[in-house]
C-alpha atoms as a PDB file:
ATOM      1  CA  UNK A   1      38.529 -31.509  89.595  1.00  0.00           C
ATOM      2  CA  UNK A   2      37.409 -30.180  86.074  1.00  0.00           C
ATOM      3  CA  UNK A   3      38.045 -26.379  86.882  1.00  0.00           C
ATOM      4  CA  UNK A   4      41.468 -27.925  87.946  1.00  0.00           C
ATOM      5  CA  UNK A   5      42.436 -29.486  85.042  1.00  0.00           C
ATOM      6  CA  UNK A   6      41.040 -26.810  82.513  1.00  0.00           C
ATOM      7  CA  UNK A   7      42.971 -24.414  84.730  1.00  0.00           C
ATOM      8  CA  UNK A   8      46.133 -26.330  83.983  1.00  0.00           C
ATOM      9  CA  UNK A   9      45.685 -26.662  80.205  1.00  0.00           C
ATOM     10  CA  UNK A  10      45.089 -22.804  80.053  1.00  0.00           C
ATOM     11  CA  UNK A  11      48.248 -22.165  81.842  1.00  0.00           C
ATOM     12  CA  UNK A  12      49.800 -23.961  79.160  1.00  0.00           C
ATOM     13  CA  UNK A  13      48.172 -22.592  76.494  1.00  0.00           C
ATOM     14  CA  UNK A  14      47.912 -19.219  76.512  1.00  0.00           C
ATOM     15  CA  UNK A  15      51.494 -18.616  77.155  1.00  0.00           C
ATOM     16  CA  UNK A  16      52.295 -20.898  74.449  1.00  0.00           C
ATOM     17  CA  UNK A  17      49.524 -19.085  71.873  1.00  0.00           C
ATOM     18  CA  UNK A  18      51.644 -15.805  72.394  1.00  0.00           C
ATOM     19  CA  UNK A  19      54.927 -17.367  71.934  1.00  0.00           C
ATOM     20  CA  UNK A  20      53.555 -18.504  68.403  1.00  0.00           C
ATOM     21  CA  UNK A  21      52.040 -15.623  67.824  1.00  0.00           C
ATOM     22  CA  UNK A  22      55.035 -13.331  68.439  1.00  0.00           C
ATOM     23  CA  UNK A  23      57.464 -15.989  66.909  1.00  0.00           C
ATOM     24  CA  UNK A  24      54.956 -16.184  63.495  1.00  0.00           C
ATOM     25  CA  UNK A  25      54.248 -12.421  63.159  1.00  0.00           C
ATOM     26  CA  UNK A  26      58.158 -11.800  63.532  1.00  0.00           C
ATOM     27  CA  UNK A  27      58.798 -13.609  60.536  1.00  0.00           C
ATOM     28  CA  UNK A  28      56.009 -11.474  58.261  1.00  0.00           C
ATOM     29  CA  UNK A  29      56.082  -8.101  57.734  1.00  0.00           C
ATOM     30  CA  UNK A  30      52.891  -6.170  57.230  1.00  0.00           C
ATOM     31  CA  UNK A  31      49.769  -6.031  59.926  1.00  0.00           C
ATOM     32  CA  UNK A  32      47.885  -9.383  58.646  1.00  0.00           C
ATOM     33  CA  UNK A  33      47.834 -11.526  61.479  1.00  0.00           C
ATOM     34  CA  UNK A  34      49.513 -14.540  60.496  1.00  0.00           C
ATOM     35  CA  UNK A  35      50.424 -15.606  64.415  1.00  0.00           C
ATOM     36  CA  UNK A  36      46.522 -15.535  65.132  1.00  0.00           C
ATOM     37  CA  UNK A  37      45.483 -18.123  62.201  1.00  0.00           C
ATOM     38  CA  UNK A  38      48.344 -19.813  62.587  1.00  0.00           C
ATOM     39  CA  UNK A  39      47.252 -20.515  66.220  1.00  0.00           C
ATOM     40  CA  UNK A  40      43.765 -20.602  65.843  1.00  0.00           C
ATOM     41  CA  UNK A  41      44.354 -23.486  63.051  1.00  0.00           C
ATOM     42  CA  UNK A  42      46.688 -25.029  65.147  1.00  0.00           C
ATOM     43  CA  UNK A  43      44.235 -24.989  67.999  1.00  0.00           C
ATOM     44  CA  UNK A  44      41.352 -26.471  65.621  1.00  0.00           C
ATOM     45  CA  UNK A  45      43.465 -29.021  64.475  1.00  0.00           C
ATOM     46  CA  UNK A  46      44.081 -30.405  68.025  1.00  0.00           C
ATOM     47  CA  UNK A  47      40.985 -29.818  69.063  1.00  0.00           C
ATOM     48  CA  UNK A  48      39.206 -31.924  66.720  1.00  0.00           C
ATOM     49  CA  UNK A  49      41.627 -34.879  67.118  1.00  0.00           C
ATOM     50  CA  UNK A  50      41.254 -34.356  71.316  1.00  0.00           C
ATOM     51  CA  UNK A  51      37.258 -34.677  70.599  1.00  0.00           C
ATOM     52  CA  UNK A  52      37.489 -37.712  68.035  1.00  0.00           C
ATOM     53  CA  UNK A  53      39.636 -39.510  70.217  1.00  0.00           C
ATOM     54  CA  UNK A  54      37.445 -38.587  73.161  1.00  0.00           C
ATOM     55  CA  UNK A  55      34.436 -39.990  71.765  1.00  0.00           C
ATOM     56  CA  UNK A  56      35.813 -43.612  71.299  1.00  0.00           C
ATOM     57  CA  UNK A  57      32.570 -45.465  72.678  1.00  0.00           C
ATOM     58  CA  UNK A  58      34.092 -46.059  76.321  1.00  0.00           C
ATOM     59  CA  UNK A  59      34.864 -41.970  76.544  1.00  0.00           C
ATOM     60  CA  UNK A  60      32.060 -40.679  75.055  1.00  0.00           C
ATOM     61  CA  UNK A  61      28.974 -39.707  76.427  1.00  0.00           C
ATOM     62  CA  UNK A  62      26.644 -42.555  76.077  1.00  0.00           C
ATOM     63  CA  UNK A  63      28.680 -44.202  73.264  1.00  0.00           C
ATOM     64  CA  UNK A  64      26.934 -41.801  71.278  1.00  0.00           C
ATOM     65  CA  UNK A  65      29.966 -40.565  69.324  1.00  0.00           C
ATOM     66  CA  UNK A  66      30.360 -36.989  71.370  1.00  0.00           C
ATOM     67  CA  UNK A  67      32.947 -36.489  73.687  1.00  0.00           C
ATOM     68  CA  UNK A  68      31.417 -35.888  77.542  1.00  0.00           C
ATOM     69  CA  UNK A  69      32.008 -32.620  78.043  1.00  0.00           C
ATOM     70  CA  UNK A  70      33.663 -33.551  82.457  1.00  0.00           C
ATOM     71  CA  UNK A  71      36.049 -36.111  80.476  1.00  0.00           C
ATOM     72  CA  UNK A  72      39.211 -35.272  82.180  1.00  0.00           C
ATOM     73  CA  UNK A  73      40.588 -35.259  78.513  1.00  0.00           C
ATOM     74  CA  UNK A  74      38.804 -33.017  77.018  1.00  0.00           C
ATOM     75  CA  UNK A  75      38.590 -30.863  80.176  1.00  0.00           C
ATOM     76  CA  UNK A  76      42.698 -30.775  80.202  1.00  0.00           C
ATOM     77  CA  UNK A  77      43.327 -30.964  76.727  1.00  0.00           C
ATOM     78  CA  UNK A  78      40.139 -29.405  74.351  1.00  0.00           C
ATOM     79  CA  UNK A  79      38.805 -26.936  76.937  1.00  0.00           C
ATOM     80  CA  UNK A  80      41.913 -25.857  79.154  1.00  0.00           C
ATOM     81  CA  UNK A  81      44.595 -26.247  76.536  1.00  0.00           C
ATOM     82  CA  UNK A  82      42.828 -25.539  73.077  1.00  0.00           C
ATOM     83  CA  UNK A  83      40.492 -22.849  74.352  1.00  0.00           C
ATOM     84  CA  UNK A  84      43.246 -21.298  75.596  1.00  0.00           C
ATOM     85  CA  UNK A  85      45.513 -21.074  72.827  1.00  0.00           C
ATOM     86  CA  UNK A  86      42.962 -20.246  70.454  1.00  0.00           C
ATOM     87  CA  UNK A  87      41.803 -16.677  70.222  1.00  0.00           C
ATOM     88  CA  UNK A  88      38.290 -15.933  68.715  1.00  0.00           C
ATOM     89  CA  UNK A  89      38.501 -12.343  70.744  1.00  0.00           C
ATOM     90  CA  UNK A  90      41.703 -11.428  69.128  1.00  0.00           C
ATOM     91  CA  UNK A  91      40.684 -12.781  65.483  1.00  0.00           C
ATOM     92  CA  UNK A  92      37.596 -10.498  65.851  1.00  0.00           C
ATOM     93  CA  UNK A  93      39.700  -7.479  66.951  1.00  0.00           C
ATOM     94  CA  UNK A  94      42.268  -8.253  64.509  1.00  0.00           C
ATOM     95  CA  UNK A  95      39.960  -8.460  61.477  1.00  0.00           C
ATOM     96  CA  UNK A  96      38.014  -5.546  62.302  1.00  0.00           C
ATOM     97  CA  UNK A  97      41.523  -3.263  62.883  1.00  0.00           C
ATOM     98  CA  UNK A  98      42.561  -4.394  59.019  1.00  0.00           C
ATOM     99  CA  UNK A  99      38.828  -3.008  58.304  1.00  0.00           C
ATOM    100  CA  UNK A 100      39.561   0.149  59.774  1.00  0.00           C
ATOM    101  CA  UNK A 101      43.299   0.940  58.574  1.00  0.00           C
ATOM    102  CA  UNK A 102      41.429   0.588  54.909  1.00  0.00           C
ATOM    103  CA  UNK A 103      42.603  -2.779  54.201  1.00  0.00           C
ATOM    104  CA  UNK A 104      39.325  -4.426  53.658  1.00  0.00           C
ATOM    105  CA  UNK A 105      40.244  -6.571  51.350  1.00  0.00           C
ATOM    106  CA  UNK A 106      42.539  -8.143  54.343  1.00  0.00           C
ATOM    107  CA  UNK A 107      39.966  -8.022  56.768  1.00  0.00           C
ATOM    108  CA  UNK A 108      37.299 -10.355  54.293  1.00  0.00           C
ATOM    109  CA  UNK A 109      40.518 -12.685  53.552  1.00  0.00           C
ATOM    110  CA  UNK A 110      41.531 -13.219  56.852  1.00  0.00           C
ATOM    111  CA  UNK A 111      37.589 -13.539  58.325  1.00  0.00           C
ATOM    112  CA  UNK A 112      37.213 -16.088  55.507  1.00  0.00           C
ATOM    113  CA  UNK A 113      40.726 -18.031  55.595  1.00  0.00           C
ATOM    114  CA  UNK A 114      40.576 -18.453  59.376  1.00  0.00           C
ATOM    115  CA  UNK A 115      37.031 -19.486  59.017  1.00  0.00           C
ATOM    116  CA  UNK A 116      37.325 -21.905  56.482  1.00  0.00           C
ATOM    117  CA  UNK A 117      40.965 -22.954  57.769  1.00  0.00           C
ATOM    118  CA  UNK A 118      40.228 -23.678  61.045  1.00  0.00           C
ATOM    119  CA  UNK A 119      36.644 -25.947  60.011  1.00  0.00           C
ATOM    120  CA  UNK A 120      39.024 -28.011  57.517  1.00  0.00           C
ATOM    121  CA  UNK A 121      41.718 -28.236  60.549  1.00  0.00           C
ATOM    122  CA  UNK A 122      38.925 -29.651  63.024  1.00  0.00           C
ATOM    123  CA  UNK A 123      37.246 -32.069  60.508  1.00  0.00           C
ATOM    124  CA  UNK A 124      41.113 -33.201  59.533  1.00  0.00           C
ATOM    125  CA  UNK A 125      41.799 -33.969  63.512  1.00  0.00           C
ATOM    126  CA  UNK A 126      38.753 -35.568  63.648  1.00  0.00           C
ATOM    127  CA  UNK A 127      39.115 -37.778  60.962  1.00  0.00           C
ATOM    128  CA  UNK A 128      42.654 -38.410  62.442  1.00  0.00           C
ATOM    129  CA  UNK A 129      41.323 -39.461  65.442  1.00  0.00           C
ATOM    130  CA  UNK A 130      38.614 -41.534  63.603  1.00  0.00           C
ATOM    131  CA  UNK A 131      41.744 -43.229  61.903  1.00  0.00           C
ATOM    132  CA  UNK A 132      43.944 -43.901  64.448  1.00  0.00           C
ATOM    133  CA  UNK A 133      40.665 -45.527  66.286  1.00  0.00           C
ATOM    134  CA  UNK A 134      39.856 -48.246  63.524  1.00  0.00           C
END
């Protein structure tokens, strides 16, 4: 049942990460990749209010404060969904093409912007979750 529903959330996701991606990058011009962070933060964001609202007591493994990782939520909605419409493959590939056109200086920014975007975008949707729970 948990292949299932991660199965389901990726079918959903990924088409939806390229829809972003191509609807994003058509609005910049240049090669930074400004539909991948945009997704990938997007993706953090959601993820990290899926996993704080996961980890209520009752849903969380234990009532230790972590999410279980065969909660059908998290399944559906962080693994299936989120890992699906984020990209770590294509931020990787994307960083390291900006390296090799010469535009290093795009390559560090985007490594550290995505980086340090998407960590502040999971904290935020955990706190949001952590919120919304009190």
């Amino acid at each position: 049942m948990t292949a299932l529903l991660i199965a389901l959330g990726a079918a959903v996701g990924a088409p939806l990460r390229y829809l972003i991606d191509r609807a994003v990058q058509a609005r910049h011009r240049g090669g930074f990749p400004w539909g991948t962070l945009v997704v990938n933060v997007t993706g953090s964001l959601l993820l990290g209010f899926v996993i704080g609202a996961a980890a209520s007591g009752t849903n969380g493994a234990g009532g230790n404060g972590f999410a279980a990782a065969d909660d059908p939520l998290v399944a559906l909605l962080g693994t299936g969904f989120c890992g699906a419409l984020t990209t770590y493959s294509t931020f990787g590939y994307e960083t390291v093409r900006l390296h090799e056109r010469g535009e290093t200086r795009a390559a560090l920014g985007n490594a550290v912007l995505s980086v340090a975007a998407a960590s502040v975008a999971a904290g935020t949707g955990l706190a949001l979750a952590a919120a919304l729970r009190s």
